[in-house]
C-alpha atoms as a PDB file:
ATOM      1  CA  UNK A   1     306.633 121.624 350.990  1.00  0.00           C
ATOM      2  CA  UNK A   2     306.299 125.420 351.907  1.00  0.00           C
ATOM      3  CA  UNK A   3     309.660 127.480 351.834  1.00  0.00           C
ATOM      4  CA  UNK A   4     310.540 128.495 355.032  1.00  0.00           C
ATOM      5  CA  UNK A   5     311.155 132.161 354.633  1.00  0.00           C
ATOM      6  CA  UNK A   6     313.561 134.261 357.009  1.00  0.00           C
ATOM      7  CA  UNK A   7     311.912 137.125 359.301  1.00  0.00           C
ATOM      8  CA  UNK A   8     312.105 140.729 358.264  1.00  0.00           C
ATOM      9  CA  UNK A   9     315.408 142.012 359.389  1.00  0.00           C
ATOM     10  CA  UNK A  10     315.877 145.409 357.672  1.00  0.00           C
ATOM     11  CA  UNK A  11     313.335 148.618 356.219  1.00  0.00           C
ATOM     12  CA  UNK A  12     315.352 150.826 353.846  1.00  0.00           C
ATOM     13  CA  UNK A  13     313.828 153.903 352.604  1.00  0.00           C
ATOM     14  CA  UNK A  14     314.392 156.041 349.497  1.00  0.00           C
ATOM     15  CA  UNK A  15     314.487 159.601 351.389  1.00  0.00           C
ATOM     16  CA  UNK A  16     312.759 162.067 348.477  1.00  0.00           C
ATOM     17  CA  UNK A  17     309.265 161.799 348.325  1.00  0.00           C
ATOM     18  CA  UNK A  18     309.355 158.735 350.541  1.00  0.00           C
ATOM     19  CA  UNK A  19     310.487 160.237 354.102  1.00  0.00           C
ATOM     20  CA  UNK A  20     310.142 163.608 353.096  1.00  0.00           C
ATOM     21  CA  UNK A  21     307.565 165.247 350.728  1.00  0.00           C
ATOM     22  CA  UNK A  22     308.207 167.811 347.681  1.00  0.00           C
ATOM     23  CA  UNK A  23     304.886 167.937 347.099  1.00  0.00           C
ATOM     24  CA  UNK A  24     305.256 171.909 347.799  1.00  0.00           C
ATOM     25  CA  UNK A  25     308.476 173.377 347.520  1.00  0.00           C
ATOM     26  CA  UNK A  26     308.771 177.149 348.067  1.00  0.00           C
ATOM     27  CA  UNK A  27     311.998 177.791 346.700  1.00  0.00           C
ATOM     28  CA  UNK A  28     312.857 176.912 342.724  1.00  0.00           C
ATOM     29  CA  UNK A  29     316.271 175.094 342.173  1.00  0.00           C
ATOM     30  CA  UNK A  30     317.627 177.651 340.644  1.00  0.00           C
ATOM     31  CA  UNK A  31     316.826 179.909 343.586  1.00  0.00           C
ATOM     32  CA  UNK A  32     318.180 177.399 345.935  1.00  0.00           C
ATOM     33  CA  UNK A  33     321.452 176.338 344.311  1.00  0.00           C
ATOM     34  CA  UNK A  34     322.476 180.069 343.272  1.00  0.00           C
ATOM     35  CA  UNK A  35     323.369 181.598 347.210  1.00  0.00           C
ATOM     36  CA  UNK A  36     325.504 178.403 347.625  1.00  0.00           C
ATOM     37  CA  UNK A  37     327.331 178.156 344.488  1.00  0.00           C
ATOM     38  CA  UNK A  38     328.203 182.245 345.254  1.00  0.00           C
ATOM     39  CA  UNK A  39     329.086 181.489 348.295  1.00  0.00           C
ATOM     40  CA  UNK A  40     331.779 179.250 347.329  1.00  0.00           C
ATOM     41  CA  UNK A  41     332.603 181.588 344.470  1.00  0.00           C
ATOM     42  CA  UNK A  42     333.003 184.331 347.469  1.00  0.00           C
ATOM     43  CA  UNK A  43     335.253 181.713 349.378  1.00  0.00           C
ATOM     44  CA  UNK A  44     337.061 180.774 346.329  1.00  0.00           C
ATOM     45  CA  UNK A  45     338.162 184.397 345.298  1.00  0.00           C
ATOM     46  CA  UNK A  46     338.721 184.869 348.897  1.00  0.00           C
ATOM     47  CA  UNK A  47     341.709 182.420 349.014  1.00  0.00           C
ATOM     48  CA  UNK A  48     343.164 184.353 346.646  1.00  0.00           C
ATOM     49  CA  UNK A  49     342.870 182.891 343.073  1.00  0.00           C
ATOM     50  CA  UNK A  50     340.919 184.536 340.345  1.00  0.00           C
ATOM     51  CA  UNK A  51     337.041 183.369 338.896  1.00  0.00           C
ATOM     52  CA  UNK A  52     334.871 184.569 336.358  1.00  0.00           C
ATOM     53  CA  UNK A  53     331.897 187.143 337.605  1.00  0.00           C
ATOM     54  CA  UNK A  54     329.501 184.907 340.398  1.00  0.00           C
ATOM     55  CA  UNK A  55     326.789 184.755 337.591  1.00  0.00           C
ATOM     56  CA  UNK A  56     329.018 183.469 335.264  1.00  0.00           C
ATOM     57  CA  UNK A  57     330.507 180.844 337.561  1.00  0.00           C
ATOM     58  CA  UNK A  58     327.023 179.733 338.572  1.00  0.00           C
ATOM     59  CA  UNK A  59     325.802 179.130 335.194  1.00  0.00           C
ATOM     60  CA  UNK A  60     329.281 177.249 334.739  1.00  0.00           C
ATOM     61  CA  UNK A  61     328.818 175.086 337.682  1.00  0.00           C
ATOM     62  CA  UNK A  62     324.628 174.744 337.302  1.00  0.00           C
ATOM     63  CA  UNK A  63     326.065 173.333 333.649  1.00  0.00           C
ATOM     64  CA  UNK A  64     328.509 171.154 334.816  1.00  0.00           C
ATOM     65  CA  UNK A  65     325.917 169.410 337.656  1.00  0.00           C
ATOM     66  CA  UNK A  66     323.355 169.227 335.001  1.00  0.00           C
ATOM     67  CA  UNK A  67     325.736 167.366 332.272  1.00  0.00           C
ATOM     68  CA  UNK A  68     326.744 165.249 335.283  1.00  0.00           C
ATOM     69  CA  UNK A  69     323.256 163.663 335.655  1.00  0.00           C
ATOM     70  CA  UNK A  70     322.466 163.637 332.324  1.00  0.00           C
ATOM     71  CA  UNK A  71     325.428 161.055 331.553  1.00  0.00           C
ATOM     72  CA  UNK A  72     324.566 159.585 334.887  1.00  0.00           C
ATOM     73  CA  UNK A  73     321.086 158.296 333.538  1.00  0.00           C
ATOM     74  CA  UNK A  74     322.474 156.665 330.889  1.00  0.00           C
ATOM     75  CA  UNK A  75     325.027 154.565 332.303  1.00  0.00           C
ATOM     76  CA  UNK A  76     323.709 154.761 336.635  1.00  0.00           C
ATOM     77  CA  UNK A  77     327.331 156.128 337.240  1.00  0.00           C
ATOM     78  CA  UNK A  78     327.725 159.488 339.414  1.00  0.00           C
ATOM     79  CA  UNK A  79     330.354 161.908 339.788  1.00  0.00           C
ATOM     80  CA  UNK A  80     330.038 163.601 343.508  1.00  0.00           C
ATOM     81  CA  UNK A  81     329.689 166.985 343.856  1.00  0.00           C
ATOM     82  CA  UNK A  82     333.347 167.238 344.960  1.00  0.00           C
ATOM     83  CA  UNK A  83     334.568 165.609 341.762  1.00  0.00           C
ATOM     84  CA  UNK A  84     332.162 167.834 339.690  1.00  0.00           C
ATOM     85  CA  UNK A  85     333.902 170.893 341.191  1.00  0.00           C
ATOM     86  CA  UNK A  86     337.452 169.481 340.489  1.00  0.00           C
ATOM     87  CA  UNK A  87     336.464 169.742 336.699  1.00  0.00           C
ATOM     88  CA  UNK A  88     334.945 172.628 337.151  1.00  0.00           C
ATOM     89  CA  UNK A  89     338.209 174.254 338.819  1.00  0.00           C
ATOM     90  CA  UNK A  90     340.476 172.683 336.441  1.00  0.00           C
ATOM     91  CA  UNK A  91     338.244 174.132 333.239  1.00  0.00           C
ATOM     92  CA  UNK A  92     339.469 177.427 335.143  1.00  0.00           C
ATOM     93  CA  UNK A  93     343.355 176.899 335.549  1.00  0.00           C
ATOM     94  CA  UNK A  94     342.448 175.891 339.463  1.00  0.00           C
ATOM     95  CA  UNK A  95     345.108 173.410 340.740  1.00  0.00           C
ATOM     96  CA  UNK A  96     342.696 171.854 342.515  1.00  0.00           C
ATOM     97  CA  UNK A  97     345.880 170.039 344.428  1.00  0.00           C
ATOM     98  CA  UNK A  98     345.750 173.301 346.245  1.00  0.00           C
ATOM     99  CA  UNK A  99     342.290 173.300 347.211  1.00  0.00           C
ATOM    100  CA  UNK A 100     340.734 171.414 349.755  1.00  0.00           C
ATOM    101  CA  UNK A 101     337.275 170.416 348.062  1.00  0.00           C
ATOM    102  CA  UNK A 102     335.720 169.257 351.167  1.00  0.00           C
ATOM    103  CA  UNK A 103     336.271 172.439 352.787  1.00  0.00           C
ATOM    104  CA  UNK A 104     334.422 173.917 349.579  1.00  0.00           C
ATOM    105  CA  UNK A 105     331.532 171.669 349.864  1.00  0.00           C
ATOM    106  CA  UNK A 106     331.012 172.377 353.468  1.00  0.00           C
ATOM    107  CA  UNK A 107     330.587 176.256 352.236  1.00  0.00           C
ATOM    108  CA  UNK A 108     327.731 174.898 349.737  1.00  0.00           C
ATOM    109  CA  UNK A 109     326.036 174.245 353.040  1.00  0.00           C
ATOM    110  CA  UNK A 110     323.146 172.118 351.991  1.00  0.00           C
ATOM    111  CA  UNK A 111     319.956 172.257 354.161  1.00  0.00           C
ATOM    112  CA  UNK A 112     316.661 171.412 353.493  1.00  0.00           C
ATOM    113  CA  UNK A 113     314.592 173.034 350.573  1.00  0.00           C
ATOM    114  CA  UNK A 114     312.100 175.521 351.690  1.00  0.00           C
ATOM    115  CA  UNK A 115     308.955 173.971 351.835  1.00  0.00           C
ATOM    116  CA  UNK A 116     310.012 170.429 351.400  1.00  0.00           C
ATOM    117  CA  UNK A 117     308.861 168.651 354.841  1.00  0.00           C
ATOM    118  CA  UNK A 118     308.231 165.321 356.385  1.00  0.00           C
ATOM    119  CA  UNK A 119     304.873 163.371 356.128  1.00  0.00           C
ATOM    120  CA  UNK A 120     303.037 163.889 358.929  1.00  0.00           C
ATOM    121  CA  UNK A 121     303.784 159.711 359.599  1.00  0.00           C
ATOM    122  CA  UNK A 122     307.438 159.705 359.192  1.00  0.00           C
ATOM    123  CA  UNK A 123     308.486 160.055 362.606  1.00  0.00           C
ATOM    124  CA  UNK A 124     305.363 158.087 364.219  1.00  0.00           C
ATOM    125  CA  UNK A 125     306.320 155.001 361.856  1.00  0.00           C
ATOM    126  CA  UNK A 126     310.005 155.551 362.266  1.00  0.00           C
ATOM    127  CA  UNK A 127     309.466 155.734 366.186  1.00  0.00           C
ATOM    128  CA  UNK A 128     307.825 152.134 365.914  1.00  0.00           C
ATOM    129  CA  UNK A 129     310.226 150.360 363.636  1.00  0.00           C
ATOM    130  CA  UNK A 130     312.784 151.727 366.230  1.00  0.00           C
ATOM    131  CA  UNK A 131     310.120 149.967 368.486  1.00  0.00           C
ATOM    132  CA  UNK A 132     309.980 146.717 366.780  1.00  0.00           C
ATOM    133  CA  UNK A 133     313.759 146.506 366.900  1.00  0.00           C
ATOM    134  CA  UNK A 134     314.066 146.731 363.079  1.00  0.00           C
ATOM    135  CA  UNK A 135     317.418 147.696 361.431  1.00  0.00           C
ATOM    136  CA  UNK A 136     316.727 151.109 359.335  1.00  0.00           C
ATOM    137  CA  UNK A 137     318.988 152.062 356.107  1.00  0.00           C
ATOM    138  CA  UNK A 138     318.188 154.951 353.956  1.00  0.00           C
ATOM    139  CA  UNK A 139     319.232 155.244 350.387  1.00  0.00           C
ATOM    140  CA  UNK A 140     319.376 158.521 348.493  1.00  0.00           C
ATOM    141  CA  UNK A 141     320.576 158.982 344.732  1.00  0.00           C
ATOM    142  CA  UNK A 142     322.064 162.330 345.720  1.00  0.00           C
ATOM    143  CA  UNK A 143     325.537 163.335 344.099  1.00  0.00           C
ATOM    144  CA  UNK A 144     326.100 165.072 347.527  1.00  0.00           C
ATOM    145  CA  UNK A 145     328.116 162.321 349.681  1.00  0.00           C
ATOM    146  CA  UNK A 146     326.208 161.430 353.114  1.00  0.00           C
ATOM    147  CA  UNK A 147     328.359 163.419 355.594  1.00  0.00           C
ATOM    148  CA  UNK A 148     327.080 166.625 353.930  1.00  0.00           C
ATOM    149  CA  UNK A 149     323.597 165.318 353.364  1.00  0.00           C
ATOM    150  CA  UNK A 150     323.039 164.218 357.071  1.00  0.00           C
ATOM    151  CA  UNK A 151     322.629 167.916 357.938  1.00  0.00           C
ATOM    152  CA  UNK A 152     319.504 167.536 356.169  1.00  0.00           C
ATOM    153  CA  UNK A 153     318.520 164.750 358.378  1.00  0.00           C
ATOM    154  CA  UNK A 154     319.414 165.944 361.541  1.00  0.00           C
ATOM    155  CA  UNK A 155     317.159 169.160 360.554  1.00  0.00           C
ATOM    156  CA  UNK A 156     314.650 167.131 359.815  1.00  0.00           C
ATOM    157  CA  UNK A 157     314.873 165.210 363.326  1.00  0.00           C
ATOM    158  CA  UNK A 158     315.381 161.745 361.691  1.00  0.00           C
ATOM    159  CA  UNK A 159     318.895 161.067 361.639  1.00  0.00           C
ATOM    160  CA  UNK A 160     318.713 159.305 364.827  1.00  0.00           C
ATOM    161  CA  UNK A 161     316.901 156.791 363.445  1.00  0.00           C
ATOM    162  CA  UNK A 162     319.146 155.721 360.613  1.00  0.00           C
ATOM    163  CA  UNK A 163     321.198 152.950 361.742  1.00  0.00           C
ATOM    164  CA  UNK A 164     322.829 153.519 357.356  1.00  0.00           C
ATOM    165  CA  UNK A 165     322.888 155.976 355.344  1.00  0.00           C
ATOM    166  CA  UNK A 166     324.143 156.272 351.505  1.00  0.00           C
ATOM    167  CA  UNK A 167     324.731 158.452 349.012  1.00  0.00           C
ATOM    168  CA  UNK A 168     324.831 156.925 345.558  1.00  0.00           C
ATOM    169  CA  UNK A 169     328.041 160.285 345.735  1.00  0.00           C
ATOM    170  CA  UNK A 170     329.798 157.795 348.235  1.00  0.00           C
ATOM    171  CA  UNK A 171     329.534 154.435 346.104  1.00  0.00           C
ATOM    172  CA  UNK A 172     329.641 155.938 342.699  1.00  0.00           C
ATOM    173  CA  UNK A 173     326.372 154.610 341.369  1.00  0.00           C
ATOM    174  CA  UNK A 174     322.468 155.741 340.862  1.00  0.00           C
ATOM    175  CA  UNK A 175     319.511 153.223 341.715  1.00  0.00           C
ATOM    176  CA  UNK A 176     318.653 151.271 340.145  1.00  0.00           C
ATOM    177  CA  UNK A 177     322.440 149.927 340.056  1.00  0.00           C
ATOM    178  CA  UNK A 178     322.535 146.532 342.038  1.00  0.00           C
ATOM    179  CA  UNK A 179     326.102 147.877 343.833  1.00  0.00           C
ATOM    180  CA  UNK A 180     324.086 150.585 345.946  1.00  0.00           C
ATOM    181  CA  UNK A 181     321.855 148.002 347.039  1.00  0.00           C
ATOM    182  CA  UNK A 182     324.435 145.265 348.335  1.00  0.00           C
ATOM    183  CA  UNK A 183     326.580 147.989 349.578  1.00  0.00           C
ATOM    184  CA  UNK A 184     323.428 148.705 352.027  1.00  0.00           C
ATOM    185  CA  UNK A 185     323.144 145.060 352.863  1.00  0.00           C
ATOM    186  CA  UNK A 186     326.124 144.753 353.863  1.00  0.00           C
ATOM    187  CA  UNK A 187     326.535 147.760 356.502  1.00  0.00           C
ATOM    188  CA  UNK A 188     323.203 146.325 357.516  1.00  0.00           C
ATOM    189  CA  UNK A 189     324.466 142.758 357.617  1.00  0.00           C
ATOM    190  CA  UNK A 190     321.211 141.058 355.682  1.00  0.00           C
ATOM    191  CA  UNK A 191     320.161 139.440 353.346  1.00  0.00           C
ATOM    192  CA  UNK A 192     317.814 140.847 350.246  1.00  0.00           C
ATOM    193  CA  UNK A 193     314.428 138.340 351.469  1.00  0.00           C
ATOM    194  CA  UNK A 194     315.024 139.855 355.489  1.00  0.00           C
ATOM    195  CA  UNK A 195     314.890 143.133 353.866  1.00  0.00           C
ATOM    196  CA  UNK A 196     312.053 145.807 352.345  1.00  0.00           C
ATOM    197  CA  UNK A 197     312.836 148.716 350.220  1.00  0.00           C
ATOM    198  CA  UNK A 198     310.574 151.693 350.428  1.00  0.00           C
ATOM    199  CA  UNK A 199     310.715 154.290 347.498  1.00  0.00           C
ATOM    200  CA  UNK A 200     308.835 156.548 345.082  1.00  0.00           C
ATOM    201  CA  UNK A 201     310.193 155.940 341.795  1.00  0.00           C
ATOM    202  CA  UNK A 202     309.348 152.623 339.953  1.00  0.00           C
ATOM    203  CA  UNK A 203     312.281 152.720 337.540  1.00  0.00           C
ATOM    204  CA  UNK A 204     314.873 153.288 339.823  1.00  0.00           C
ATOM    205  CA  UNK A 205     313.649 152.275 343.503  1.00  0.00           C
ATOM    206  CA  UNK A 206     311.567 149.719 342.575  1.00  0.00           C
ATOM    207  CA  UNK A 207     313.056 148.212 339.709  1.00  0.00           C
ATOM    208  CA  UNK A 208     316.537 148.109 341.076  1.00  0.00           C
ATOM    209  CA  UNK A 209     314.880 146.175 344.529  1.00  0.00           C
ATOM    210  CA  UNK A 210     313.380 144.095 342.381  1.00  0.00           C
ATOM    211  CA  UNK A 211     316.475 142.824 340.519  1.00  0.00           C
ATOM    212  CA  UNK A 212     318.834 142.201 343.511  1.00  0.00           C
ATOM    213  CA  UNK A 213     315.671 140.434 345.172  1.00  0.00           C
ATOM    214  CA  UNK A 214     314.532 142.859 348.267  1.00  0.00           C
ATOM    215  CA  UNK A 215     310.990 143.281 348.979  1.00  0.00           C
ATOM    216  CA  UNK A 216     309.770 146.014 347.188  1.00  0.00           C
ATOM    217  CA  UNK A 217     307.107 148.668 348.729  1.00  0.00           C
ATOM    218  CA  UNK A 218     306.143 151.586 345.957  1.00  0.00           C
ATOM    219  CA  UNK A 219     305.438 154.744 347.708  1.00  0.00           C
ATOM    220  CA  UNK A 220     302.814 156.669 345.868  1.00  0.00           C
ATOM    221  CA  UNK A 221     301.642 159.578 347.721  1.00  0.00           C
ATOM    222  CA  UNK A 222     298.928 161.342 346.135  1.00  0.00           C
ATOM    223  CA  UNK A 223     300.928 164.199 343.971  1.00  0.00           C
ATOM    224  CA  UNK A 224     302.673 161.745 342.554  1.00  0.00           C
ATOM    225  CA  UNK A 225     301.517 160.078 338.696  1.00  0.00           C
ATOM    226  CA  UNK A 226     304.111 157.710 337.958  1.00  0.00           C
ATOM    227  CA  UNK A 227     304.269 155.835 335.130  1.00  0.00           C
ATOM    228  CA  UNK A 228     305.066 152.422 336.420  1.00  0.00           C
ATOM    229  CA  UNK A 229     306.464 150.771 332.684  1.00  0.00           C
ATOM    230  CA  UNK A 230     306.267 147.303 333.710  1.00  0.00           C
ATOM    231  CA  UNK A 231     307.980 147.643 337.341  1.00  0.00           C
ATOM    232  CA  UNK A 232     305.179 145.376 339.179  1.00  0.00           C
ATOM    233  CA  UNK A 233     306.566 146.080 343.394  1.00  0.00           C
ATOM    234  CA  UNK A 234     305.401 143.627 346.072  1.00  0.00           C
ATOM    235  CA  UNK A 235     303.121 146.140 347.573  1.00  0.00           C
ATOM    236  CA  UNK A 236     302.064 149.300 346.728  1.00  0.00           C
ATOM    237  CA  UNK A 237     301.141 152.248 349.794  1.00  0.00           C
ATOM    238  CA  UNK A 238     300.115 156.105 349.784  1.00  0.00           C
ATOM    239  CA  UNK A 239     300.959 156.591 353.099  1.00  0.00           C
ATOM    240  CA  UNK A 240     304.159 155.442 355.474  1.00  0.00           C
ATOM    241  CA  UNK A 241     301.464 154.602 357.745  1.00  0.00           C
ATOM    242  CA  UNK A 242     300.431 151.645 355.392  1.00  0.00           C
ATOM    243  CA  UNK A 243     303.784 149.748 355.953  1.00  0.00           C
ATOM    244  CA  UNK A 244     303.110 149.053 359.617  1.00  0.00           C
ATOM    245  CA  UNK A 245     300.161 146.390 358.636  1.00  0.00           C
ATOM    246  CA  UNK A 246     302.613 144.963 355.382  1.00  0.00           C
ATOM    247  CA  UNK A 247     304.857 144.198 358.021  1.00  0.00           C
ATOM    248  CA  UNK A 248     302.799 142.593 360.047  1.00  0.00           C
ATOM    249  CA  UNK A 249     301.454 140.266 357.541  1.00  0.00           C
ATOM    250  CA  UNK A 250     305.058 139.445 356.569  1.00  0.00           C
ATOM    251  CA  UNK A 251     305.968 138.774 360.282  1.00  0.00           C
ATOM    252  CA  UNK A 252     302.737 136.069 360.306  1.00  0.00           C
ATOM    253  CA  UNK A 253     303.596 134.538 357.039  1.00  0.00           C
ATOM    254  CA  UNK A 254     307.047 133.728 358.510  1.00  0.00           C
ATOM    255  CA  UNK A 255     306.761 133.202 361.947  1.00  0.00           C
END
């Protein structure tokens, strides 16, 4: 006897290279990070207390973030941003009791990177899942929590459509961690079989879907080579565009 299968409740997308492509950024890193990270030295020194020259304190913090992810790929655990300043502060006699560290990362101001833009589908497929009446989550391993990132979104004119949102900053772990994922079924309220998972990167996106049970869609635009090591997703696209007719065959198989 076939398994009756439930209908497809939810789409949750990875947001790098999945909603929005780095295929050609204008701006280095470096080049990006170093106006915000002197703009909270300038805010810093303003208050009153006493930092090391702003190219020093760059390279300081540019360390510390880097160190942060490093340890976070071994074990999927992530320090926010906030926390990374705290240690960052205290290495510099900071009582960072004093400091309100929201305020601080407010002054990072993060925006989008030069040159990084939407796929010319995003909004067209995003439009008709809104359309279809699908629930639409959005999972980013970002060590920025989501308040700060949704400035991003709301420049890029998708925010609106994001019923969820997470950070792994705001649940403490990296995809392909299996809390991230049940922490966005349950704000969406489904279970992993009503659910697909859109993203880019095999080991993390796909891999991590794959374990906790979603259906898995790889997103492999064409500037992309990855490696796949094994991670076998339910369906593999190019394009956004290519979901739309995935989802329709799911809808007929259980219907």
């Amino acid at each position: 006897m076939a398994v009756s299968l439930p209908p497809v409740e939810a789409i949750v997308f990875d947001l790098d290279d999945t909603l929005i492509d780095w295929a050609q950024p204008t701006v280095t890193r470096e080049d990006f990070y170093r106006p915000r990270i002197a703009a909270i030295h300038s805010h810093i020194t303003i208050s009153g207390y006493t930092l090391p020259p702003v190219d020093q304190f760059f390279q300081i913090v540019d360390k510390a973030i880097v160190a942060a992810w490093t340890e976070a790929k071994k074990t999927w655990k992530i320090p926010s941003f906030g926390d990374i300043l705290c240690l960052v502060f205290t290495g510099l006699d900071i009582d960072v009791s004093r400091l309100d560290i929201n305020e601080i990362m407010l002054v990072f101001d993060w925006q989008p990177r030069p040159g990084v833009v939407l796929f010319p589908d995003t909004i067209p497929v995003l439009d008709e899942l809104r359309r279809r009446d699908y629930k639409i989550g959005m999972v980013t391993n970002s060590f920025l929590p989501m308040w700060i990132r949704d400035a991003e979104l709301q420049a890029y004119g998708i925010l609106q459509y994001l019923d969820v949102r997470i950070s792994a900053a705001d649940v403490g772990y990296l995809k392909p961690h299996p809390q991230i994922y049940q922490k966005m079924l349950d704000m969406l309220q489904t279970e992993p079989r009503q659910t697909v998972f859109v993203g880019d990167r095999p080991e993390n996106d796909i891999a991590g879907a794959n374990n906790i049970g979603l259906i898995s869609v790889l997103m492999d635009p064409p500037h992309l080579d990855r490696d796949l090591n094994g991670v076998v997703p339910d369906y593999t696209i190019s394009s956004l565009s290519e979901l739309l007719p995935i989802l329709d065959g799911l809808e007929a198989n259980r219907s």
